[in-house]
N, C-alpha and C. Protein backbone atom coordinates (compact mmCIF):
# COMPACT_ATOMS: atom_id res chain seq x y z
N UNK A 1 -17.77 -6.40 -39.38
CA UNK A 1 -17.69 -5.15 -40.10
C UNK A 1 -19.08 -4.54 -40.33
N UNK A 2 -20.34 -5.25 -40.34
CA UNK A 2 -21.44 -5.06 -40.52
C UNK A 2 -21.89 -3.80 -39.09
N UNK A 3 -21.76 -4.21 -38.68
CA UNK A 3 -21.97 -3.59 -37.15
C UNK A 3 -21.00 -1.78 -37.25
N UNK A 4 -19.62 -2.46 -37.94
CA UNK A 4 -19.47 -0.96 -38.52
C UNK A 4 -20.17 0.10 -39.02
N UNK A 5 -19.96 -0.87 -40.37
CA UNK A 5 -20.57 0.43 -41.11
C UNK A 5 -22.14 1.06 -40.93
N UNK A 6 -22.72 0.21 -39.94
CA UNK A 6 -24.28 0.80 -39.30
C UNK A 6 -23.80 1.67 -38.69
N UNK A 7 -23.03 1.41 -37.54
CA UNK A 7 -22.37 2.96 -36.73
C UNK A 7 -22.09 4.28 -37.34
N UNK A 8 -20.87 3.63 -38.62
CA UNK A 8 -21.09 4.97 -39.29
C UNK A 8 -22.06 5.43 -40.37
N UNK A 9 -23.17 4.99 -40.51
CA UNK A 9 -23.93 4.92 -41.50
C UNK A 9 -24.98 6.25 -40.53
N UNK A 10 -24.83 6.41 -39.26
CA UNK A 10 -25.49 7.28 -38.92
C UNK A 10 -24.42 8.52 -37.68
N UNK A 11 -22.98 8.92 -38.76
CA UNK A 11 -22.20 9.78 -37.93
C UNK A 11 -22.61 10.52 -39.02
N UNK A 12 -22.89 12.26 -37.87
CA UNK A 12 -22.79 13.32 -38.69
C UNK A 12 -21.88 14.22 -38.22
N UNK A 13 -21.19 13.88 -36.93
CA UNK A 13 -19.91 14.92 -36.25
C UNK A 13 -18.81 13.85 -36.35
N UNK A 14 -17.51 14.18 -37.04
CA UNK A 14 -15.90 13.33 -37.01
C UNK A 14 -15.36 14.40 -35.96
N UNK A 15 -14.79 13.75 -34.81
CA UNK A 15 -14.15 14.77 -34.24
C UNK A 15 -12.41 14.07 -34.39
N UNK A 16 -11.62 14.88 -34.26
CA UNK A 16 -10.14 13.79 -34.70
C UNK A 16 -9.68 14.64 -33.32
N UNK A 17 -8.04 13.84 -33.02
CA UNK A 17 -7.26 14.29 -32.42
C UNK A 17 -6.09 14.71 -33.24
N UNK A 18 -5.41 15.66 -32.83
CA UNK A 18 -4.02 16.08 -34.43
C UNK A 18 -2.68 14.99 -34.05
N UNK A 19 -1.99 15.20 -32.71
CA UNK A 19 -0.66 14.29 -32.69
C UNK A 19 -0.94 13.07 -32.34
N UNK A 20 -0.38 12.30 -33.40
CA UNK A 20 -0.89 10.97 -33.33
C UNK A 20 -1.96 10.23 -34.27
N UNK A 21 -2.76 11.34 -34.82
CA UNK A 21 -3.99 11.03 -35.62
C UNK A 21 -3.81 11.76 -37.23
N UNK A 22 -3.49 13.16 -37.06
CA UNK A 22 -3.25 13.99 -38.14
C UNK A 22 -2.00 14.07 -38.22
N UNK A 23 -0.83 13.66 -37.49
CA UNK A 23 0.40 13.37 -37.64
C UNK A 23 0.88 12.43 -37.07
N UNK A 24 2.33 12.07 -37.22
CA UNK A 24 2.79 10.73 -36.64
C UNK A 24 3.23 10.79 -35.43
N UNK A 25 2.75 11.87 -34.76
CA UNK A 25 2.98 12.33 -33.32
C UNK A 25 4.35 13.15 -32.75
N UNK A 26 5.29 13.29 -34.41
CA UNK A 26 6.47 13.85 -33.28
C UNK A 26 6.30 15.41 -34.02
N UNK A 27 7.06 15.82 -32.64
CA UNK A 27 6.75 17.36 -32.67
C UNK A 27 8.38 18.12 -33.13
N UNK A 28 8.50 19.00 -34.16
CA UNK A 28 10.01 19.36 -34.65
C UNK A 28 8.98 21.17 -33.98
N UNK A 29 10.42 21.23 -33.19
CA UNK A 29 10.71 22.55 -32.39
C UNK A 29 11.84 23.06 -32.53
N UNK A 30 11.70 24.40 -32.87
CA UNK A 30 13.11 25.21 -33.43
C UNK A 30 13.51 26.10 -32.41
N UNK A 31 14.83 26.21 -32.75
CA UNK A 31 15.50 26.86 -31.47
C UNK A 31 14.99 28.34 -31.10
N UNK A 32 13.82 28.99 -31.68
CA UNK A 32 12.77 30.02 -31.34
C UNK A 32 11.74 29.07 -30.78
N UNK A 33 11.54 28.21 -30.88
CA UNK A 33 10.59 28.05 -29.83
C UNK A 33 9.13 27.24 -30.69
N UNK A 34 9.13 27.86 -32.13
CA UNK A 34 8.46 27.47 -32.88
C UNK A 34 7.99 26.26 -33.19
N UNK A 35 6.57 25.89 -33.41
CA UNK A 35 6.31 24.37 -33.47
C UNK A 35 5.93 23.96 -34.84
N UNK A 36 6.62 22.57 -35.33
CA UNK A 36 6.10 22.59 -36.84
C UNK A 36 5.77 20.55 -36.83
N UNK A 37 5.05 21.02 -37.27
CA UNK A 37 4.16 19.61 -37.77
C UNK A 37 4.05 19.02 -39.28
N UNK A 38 4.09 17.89 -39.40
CA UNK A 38 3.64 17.46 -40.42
C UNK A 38 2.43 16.60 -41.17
N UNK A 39 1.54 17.31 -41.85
CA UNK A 39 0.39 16.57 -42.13
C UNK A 39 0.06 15.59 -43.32
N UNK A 40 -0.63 14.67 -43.76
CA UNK A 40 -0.81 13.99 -44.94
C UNK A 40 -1.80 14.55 -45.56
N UNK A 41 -1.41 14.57 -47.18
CA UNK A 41 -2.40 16.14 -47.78
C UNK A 41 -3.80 14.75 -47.99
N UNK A 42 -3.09 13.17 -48.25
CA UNK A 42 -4.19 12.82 -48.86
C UNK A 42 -5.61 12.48 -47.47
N UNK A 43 -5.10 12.63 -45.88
CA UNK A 43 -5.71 13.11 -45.34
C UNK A 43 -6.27 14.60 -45.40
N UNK A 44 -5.77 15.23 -45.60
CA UNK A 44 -6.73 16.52 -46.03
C UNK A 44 -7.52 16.24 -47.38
N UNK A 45 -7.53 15.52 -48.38
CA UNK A 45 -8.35 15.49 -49.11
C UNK A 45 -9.90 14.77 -48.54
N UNK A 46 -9.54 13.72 -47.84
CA UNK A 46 -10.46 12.88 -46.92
C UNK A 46 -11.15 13.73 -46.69
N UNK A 47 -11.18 14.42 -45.57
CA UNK A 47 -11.73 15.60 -44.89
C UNK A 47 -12.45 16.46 -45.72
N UNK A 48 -11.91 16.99 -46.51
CA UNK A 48 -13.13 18.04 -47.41
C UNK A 48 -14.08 16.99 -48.46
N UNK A 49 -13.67 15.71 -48.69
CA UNK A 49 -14.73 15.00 -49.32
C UNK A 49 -15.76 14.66 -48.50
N UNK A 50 -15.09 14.57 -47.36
CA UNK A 50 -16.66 14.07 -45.97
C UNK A 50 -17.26 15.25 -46.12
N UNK A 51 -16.44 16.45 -45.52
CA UNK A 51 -17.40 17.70 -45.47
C UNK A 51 -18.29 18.39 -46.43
N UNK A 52 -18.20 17.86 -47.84
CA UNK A 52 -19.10 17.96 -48.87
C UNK A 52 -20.03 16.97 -48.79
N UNK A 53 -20.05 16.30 -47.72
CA UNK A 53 -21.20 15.42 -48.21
C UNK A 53 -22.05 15.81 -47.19
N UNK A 54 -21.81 16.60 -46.29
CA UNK A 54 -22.35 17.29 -44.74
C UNK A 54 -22.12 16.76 -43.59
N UNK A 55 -20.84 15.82 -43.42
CA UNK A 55 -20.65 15.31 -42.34
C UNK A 55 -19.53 17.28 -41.47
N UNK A 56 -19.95 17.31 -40.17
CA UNK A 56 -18.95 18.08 -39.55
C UNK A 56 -17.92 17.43 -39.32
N UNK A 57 -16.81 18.24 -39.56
CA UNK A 57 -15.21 17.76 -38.86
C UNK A 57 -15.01 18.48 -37.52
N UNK A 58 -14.64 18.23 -36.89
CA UNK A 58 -14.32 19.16 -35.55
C UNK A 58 -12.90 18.70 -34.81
N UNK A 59 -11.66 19.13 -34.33
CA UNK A 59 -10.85 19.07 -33.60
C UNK A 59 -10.96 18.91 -32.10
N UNK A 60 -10.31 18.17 -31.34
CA UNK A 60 -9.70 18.58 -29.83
C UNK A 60 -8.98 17.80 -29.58
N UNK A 61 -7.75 18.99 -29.33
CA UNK A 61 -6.32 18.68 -29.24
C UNK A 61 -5.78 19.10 -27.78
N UNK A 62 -4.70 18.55 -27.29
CA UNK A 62 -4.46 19.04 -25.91
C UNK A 62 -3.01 19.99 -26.14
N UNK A 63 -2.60 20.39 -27.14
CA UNK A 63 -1.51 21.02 -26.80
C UNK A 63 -1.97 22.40 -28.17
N UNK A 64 -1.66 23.47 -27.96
CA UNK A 64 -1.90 24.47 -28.73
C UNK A 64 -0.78 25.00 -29.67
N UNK A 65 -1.65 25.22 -31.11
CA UNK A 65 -0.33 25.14 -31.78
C UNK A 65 -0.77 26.20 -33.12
N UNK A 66 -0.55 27.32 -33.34
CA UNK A 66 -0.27 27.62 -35.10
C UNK A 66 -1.02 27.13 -35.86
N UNK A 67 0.20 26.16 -36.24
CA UNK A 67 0.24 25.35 -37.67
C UNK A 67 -1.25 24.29 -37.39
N UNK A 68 -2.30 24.28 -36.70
CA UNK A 68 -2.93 23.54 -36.59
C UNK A 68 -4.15 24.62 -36.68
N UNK A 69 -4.23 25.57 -36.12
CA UNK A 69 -5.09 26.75 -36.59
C UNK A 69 -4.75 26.90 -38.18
N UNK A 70 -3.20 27.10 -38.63
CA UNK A 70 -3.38 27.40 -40.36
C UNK A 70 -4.18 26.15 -40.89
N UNK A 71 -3.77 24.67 -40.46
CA UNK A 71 -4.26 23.85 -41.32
C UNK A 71 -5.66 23.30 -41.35
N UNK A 72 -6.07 24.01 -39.90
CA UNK A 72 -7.77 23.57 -40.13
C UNK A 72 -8.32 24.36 -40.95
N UNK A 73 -7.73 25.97 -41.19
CA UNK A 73 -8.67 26.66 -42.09
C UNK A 73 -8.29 26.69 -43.11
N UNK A 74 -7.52 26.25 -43.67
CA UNK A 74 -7.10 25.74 -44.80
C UNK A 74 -8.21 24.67 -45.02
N UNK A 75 -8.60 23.61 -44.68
CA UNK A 75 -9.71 22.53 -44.59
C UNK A 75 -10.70 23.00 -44.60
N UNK A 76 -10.99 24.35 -44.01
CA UNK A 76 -12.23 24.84 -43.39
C UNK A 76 -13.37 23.91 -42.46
N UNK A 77 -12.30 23.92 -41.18
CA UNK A 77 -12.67 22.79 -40.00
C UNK A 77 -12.44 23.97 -39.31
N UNK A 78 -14.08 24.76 -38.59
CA UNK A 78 -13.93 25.69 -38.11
C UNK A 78 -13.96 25.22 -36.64
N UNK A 79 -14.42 24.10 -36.50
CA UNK A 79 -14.73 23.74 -34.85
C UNK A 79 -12.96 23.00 -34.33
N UNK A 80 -12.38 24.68 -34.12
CA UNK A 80 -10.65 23.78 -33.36
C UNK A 80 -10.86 24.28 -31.61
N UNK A 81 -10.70 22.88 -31.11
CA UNK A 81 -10.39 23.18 -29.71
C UNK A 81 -9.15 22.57 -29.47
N UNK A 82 -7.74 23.77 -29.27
CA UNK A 82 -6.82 23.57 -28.81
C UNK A 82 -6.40 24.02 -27.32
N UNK A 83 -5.70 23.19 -26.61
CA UNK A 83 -5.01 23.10 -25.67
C UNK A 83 -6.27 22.43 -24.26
N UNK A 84 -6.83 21.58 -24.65
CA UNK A 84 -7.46 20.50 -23.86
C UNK A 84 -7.02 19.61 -23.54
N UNK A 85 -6.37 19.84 -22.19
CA UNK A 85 -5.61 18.60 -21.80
C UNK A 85 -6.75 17.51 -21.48
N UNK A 86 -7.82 18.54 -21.05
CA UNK A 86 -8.89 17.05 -20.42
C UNK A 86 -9.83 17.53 -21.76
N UNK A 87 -10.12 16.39 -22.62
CA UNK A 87 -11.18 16.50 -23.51
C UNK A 87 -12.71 16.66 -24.01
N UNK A 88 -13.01 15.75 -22.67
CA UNK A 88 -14.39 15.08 -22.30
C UNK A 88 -15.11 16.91 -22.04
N UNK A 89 -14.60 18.05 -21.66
CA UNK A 89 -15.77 18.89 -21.31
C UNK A 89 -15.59 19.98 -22.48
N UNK A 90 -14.86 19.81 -23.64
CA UNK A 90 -14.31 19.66 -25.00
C UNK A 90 -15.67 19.46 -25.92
N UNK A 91 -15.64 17.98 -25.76
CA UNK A 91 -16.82 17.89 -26.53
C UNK A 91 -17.91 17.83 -26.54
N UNK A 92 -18.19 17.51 -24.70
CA UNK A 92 -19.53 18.28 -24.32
C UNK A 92 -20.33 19.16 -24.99
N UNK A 93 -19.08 20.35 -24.61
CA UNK A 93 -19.63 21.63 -24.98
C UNK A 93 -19.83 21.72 -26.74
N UNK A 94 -19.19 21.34 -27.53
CA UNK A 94 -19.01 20.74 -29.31
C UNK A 94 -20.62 20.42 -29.52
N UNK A 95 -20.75 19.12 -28.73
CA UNK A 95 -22.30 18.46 -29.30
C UNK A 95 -23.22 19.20 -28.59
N UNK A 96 -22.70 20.12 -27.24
CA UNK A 96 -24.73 20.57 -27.28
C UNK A 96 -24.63 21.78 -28.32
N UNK A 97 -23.51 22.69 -28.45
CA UNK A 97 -23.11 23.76 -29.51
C UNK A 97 -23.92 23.40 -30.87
N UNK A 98 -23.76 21.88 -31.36
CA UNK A 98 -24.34 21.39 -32.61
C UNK A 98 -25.66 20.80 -32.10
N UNK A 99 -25.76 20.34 -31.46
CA UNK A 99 -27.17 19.52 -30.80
C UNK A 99 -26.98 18.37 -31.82
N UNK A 100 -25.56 17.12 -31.59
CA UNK A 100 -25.20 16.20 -32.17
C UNK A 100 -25.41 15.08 -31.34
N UNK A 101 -26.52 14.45 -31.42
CA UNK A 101 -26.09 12.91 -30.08
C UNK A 101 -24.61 11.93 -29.95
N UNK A 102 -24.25 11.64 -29.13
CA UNK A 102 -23.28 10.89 -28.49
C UNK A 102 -23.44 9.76 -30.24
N UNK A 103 -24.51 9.38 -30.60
CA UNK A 103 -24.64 7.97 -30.90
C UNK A 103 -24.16 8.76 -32.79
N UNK A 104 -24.48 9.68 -33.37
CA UNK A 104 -24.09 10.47 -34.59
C UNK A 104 -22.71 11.19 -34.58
N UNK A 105 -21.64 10.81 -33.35
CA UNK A 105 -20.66 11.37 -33.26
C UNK A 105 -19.85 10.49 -33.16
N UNK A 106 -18.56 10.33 -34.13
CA UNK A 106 -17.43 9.48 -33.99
C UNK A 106 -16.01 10.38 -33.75
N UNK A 107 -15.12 9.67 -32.79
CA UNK A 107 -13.94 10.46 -32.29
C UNK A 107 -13.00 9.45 -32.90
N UNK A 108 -11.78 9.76 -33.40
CA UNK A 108 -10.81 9.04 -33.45
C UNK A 108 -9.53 9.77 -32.74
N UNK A 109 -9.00 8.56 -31.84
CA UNK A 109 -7.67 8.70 -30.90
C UNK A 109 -6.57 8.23 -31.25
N UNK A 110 -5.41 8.42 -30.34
CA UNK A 110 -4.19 7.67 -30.45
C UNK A 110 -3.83 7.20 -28.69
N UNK A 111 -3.83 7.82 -28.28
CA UNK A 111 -3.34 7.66 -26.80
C UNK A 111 -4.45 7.58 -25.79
N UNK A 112 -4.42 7.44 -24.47
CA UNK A 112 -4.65 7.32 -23.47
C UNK A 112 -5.89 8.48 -22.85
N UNK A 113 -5.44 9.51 -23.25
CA UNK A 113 -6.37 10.81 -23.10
C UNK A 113 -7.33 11.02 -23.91
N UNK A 114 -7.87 10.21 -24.79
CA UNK A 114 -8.38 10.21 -25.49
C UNK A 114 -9.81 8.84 -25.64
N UNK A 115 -9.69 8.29 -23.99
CA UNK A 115 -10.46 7.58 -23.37
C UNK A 115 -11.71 8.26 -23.35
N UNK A 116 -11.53 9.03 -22.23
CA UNK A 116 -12.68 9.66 -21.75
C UNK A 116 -14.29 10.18 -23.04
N UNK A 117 -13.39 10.50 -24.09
CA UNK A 117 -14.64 10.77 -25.38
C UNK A 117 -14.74 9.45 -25.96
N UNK A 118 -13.93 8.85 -26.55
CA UNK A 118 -13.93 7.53 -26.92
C UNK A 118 -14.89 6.95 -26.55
N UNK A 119 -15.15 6.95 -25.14
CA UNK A 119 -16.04 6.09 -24.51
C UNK A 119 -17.33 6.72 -24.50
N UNK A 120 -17.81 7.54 -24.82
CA UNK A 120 -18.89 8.44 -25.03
C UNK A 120 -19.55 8.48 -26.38
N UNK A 121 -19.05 8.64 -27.15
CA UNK A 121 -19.25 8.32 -28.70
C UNK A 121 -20.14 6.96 -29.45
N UNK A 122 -20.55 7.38 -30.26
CA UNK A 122 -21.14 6.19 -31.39
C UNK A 122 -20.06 5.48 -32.09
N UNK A 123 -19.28 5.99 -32.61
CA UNK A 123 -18.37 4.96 -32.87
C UNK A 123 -16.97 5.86 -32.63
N UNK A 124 -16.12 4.79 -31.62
CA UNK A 124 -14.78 5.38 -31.50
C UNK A 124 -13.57 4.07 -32.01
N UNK A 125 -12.89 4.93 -32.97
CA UNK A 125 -11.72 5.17 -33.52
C UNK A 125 -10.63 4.90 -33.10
N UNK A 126 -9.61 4.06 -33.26
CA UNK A 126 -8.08 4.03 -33.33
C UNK A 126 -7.10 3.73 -34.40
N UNK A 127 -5.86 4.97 -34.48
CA UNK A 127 -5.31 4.66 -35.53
C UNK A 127 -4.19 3.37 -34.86
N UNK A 128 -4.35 2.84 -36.63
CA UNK A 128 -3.48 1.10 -36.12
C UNK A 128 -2.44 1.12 -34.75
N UNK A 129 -1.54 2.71 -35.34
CA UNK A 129 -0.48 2.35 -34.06
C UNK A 129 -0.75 2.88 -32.51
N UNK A 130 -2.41 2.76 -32.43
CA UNK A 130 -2.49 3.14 -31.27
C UNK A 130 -2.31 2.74 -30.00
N UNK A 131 -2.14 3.30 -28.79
CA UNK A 131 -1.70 2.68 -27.62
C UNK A 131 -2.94 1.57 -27.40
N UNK A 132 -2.37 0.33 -26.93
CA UNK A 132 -3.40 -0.79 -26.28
C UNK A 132 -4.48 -0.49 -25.96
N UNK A 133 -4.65 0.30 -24.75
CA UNK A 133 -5.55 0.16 -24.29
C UNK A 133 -6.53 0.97 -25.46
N UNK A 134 -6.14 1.65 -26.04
CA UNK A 134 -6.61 3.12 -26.99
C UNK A 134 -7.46 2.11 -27.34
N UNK A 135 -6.92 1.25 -28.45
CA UNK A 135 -7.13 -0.03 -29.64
C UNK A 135 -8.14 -0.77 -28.63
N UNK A 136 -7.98 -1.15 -27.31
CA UNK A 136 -9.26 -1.74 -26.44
C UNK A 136 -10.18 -1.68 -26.18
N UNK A 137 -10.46 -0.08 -26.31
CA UNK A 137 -11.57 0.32 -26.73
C UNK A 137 -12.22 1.51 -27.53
N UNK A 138 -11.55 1.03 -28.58
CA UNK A 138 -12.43 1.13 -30.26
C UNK A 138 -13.36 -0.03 -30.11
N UNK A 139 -14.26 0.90 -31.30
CA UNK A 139 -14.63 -0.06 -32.50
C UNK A 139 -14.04 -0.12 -33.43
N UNK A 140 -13.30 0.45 -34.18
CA UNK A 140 -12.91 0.06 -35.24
C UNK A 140 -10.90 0.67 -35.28
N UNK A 141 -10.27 -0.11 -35.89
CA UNK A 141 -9.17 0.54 -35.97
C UNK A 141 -8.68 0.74 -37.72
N UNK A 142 -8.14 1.77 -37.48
CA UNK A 142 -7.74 1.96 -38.86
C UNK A 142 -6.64 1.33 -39.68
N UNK A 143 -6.74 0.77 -40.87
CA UNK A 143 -5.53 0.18 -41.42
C UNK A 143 -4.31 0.91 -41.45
N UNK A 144 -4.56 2.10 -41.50
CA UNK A 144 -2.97 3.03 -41.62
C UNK A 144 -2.78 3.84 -40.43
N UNK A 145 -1.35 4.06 -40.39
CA UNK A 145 -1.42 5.01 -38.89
C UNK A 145 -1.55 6.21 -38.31
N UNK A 146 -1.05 6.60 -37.77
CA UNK A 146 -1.48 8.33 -37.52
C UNK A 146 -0.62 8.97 -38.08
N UNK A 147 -1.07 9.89 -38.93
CA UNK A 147 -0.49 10.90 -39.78
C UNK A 147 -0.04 10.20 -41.29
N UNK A 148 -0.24 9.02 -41.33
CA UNK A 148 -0.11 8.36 -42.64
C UNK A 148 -1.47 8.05 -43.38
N UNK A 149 -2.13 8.71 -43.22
CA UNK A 149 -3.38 8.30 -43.96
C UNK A 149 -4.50 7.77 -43.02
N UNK A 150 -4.23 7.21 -41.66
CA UNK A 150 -5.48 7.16 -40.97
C UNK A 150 -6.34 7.92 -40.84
N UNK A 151 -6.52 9.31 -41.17
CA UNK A 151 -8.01 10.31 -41.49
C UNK A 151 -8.35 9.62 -42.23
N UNK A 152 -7.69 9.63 -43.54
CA UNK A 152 -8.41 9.38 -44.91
C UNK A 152 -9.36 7.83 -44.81
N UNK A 153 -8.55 7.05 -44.35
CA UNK A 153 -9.45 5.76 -44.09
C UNK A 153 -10.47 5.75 -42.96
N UNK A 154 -10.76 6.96 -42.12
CA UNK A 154 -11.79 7.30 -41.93
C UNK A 154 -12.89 7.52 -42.58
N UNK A 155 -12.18 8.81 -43.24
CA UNK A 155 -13.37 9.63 -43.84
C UNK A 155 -13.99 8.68 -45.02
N UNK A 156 -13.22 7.97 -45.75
CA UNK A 156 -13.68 7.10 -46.76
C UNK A 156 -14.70 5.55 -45.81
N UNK A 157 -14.42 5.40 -44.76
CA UNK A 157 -15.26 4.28 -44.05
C UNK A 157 -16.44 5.30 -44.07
N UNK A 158 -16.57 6.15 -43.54
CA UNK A 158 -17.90 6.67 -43.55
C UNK A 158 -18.98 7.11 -44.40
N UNK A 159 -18.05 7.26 -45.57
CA UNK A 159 -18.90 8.11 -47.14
C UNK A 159 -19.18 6.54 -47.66
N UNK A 160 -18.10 5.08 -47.68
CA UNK A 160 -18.69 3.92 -47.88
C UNK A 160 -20.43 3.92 -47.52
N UNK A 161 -20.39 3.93 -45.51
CA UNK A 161 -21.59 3.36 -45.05
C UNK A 161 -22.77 4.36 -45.46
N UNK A 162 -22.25 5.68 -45.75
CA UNK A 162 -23.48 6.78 -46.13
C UNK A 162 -23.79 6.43 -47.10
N UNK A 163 -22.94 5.54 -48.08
CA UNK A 163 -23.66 5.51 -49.78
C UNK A 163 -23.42 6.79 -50.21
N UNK A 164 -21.85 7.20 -50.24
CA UNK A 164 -21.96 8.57 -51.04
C UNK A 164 -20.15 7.90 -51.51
N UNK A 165 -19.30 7.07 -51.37
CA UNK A 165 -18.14 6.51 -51.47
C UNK A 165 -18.03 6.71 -52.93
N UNK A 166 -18.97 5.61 -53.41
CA UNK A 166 -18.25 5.60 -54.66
C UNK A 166 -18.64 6.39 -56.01
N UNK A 167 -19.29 7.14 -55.99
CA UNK A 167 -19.90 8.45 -56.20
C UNK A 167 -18.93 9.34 -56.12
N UNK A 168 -18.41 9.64 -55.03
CA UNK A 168 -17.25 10.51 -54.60
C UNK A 168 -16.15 10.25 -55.51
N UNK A 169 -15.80 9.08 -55.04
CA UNK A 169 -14.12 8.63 -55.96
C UNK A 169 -14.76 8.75 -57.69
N UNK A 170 -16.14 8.29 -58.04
CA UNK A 170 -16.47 8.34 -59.00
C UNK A 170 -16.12 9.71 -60.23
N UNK A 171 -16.23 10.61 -59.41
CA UNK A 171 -16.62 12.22 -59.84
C UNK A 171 -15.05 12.35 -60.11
N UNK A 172 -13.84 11.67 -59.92
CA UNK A 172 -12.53 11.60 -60.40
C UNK A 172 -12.38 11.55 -61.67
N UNK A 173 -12.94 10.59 -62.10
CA UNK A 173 -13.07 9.73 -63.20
C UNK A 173 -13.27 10.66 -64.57
C-alpha cells in the first residue's frame, strides 16, 4: 500500500470512466430513445472534495450521453470527453491541453477499453468488479464497485496520500 499512496501522493489529473465507474454500468432506455443513468451522490461528494483541494477531474467516456453532460456540470468537471470509443488520443490531447505528466495522472476503468490509458498513467485504477484483465493491470483496486461508491474511495485514497484527508472529513465535524 506504501507504493500506493506515493503514486497518489503526486496525482494532480483523476480522469474516470462513467459506465461501470460512475455507474453500475446498466443503461435504462426509454421507448423515445432517451438515456438515463444512475449516479452515487456520495460519489459526487468525493469529487468536489478532491477538486477543492486542486486536484482536476476530467471524463472519457465512449458512448455520448445528456445526463452525463448535466451531471458533470453539476460537479463542475468541465473536462467531458464523450463518445470515445478509442480513448488513448482522448487523453493525449487532455494532458498536453493541461501540460499534466503521464506519472501526475491517474485513470480509473472498468472494462477492457480502458487498457490503452491505464497503461499510460501514474497510477491506474480498477473498480472491484472490474473485468480481469482490467484488475491485471491496476495498481490499485477499489473496495467498492462501479457506481457504488468506487469514485468516492478514490477521491478519498488520494486526499489520504496528499495529507489533506482528514482535514477534509474534519471540517464536518
Amino acid at each position: 500500500m506504501k507504493d500506493i499512496l506515493e503514486k497518489a501522493s503526486r496525482i494532480r489529473l483523476l480522469i474516470l470512466d462513467v459506465d461501470g465507474v460512475l455507474t453500475d454500468g446498466s443503461l435504462f432506455i426509454g421507448d423515445d430513445g432517451q438515456e438515463y443513468k444512475a449516479f452515487n451522490s456520495r460519489d459526487g461528494h468525493g469529487i468536489k472534495m478532491l477538486q477543492k483541494h486542486g486536484v482536476i477531474v476530467a471524463i472519457i467516456t465512449g458512448r455520448t450521453s445528456k445526463v452525463v453532460e448535466h451531471r458533470m456540470a453539476n460537479l463542475g468537471v468541465s473536462h467531458v470527453y464523450q463518445g470515445k470509443l478509442e480513448k488513448l488520443p482522448a487523453y493525449e490531447e487532455l494532458a498536453s491541453k493541461l501540460g499534466i505528466p503521464a506519472e501526475a495522472t491517474a485513470y480509473v476503468g472498468d472494462d477492457v477499453v480502458d487498457l490503452p490509458v491505464m497503461r499510460k498513467v501514474g497510477l491506474a485504477i480498477a473498480v472491484q468488479d472490474a473485468h480481469p484483465l482490467v484488475q491485471a493491470h491496476s495498481h490499485w483496486q477499489t473496495p467498492s464497485r462501479g457506481g457504488r461508491g468506487a469514485a468516492r474511495d478514490v477521491c478519498e485514497l488520494l486526499m489520504e496520500a496528499q495529507g489533506v484527508l482528514e482535514d477534509e472529513l474534519g471540517s464536518y465535524l
